[in-house]
C-alpha atoms as a PDB file:
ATOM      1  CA  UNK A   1      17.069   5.178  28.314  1.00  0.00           C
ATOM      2  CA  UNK A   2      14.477   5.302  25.499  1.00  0.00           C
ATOM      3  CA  UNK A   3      15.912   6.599  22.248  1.00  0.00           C
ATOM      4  CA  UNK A   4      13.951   9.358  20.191  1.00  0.00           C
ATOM      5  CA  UNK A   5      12.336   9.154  17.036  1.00  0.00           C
ATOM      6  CA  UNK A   6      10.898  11.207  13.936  1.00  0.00           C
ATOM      7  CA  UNK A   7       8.147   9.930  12.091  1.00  0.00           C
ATOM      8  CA  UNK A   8       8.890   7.998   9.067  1.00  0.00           C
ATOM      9  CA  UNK A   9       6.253   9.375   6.712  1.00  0.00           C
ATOM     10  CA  UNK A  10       8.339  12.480   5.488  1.00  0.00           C
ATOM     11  CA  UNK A  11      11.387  11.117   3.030  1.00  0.00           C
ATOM     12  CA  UNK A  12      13.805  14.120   4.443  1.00  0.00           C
ATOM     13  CA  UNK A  13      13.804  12.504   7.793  1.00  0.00           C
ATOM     14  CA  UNK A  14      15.455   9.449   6.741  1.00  0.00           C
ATOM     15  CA  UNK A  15      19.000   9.631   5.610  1.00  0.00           C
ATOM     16  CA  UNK A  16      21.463   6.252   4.392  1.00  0.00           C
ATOM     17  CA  UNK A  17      22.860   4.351   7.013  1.00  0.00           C
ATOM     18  CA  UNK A  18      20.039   6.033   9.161  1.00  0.00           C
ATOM     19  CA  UNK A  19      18.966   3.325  12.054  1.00  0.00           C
ATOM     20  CA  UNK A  20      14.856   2.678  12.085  1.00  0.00           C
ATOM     21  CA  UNK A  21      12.314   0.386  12.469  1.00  0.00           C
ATOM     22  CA  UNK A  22       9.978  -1.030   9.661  1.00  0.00           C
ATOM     23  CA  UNK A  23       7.219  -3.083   8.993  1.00  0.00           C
ATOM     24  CA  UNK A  24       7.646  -5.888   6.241  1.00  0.00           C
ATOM     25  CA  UNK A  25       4.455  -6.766   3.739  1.00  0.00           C
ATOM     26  CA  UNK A  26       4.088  -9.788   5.239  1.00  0.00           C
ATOM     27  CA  UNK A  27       3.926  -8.084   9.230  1.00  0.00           C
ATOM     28  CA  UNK A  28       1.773  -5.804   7.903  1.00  0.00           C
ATOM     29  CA  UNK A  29      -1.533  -7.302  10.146  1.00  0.00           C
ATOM     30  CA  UNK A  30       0.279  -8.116  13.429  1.00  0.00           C
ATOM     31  CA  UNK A  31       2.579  -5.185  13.328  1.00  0.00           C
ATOM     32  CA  UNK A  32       5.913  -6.826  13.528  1.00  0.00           C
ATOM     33  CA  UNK A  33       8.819  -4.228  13.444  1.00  0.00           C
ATOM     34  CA  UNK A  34      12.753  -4.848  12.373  1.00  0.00           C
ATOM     35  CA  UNK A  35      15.438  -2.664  13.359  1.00  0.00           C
ATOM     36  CA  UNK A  36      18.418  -1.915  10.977  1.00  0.00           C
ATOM     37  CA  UNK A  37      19.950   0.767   8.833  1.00  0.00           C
ATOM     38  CA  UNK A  38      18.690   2.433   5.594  1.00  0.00           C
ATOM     39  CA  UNK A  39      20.918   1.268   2.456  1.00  0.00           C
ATOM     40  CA  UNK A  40      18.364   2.675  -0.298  1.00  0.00           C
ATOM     41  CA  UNK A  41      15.691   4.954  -0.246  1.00  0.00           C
ATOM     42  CA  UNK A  42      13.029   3.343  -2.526  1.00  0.00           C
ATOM     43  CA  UNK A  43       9.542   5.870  -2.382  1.00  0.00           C
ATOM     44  CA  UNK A  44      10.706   9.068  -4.386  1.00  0.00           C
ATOM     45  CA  UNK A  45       8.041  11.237  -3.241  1.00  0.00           C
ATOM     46  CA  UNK A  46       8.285  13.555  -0.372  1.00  0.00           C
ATOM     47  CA  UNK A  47       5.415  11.800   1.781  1.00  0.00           C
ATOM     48  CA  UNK A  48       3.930   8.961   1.950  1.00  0.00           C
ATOM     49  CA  UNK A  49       0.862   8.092   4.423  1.00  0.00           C
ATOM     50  CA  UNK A  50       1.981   4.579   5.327  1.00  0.00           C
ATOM     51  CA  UNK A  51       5.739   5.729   5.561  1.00  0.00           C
ATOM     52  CA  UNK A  52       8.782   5.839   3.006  1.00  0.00           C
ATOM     53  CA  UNK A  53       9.857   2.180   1.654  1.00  0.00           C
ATOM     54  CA  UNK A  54      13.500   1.562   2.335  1.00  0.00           C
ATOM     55  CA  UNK A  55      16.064  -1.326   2.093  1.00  0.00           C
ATOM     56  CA  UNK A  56      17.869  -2.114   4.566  1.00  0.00           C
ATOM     57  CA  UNK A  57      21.348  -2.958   5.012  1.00  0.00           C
ATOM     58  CA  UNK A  58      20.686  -7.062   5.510  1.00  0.00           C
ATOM     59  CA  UNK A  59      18.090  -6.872   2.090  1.00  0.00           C
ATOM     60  CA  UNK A  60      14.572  -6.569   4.256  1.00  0.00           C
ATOM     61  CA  UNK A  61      12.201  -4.058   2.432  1.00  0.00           C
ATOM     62  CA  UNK A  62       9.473  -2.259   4.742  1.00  0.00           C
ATOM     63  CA  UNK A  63       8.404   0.905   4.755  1.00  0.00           C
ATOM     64  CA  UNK A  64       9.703   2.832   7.936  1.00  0.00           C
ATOM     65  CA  UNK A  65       7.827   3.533  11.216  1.00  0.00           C
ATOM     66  CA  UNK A  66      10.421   5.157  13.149  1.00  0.00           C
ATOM     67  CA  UNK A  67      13.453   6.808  12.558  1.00  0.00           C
ATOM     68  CA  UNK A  68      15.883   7.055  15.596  1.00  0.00           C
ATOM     69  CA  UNK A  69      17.792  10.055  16.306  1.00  0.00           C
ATOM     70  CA  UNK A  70      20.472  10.596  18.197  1.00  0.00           C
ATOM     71  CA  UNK A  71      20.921  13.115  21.112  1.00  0.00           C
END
């Protein structure tokens, strides 16, 4: 079963110890996501065209591509 998702360019979709999927600086070309859960929301602003920038629980930094939502 595929789980659902909200966008991750609007900061009110993401929440702390929300689970998503980012892309690091350095993935930025091929693409490469990680999965974890939001510690700290780090863009302030309501939107951000590339997505919000979060920290994740193990340290990574990436803004977010997808945030998963539960049913």
């Amino acid at each position: 079963m595929e789980k659902k998702t909200r966008t991750g360019t609007i900061r009110k979709n993401i929440n702390l110890d929300s689970e998503v999927s980012i892309v690091q600086k350095h993935h930025q070309r091929t693409g490469k996501l990680t999965t974890g859960f939001v510690k700290r929301i780090l863009t302030s602003s309501p939107t951000h065209p590339r997505g919000i920038k979060v920290m994740l629980d193990t340290g990574e930094i990436g803004r977010v591509v997808d945030v998963f939502i539960e049913d």
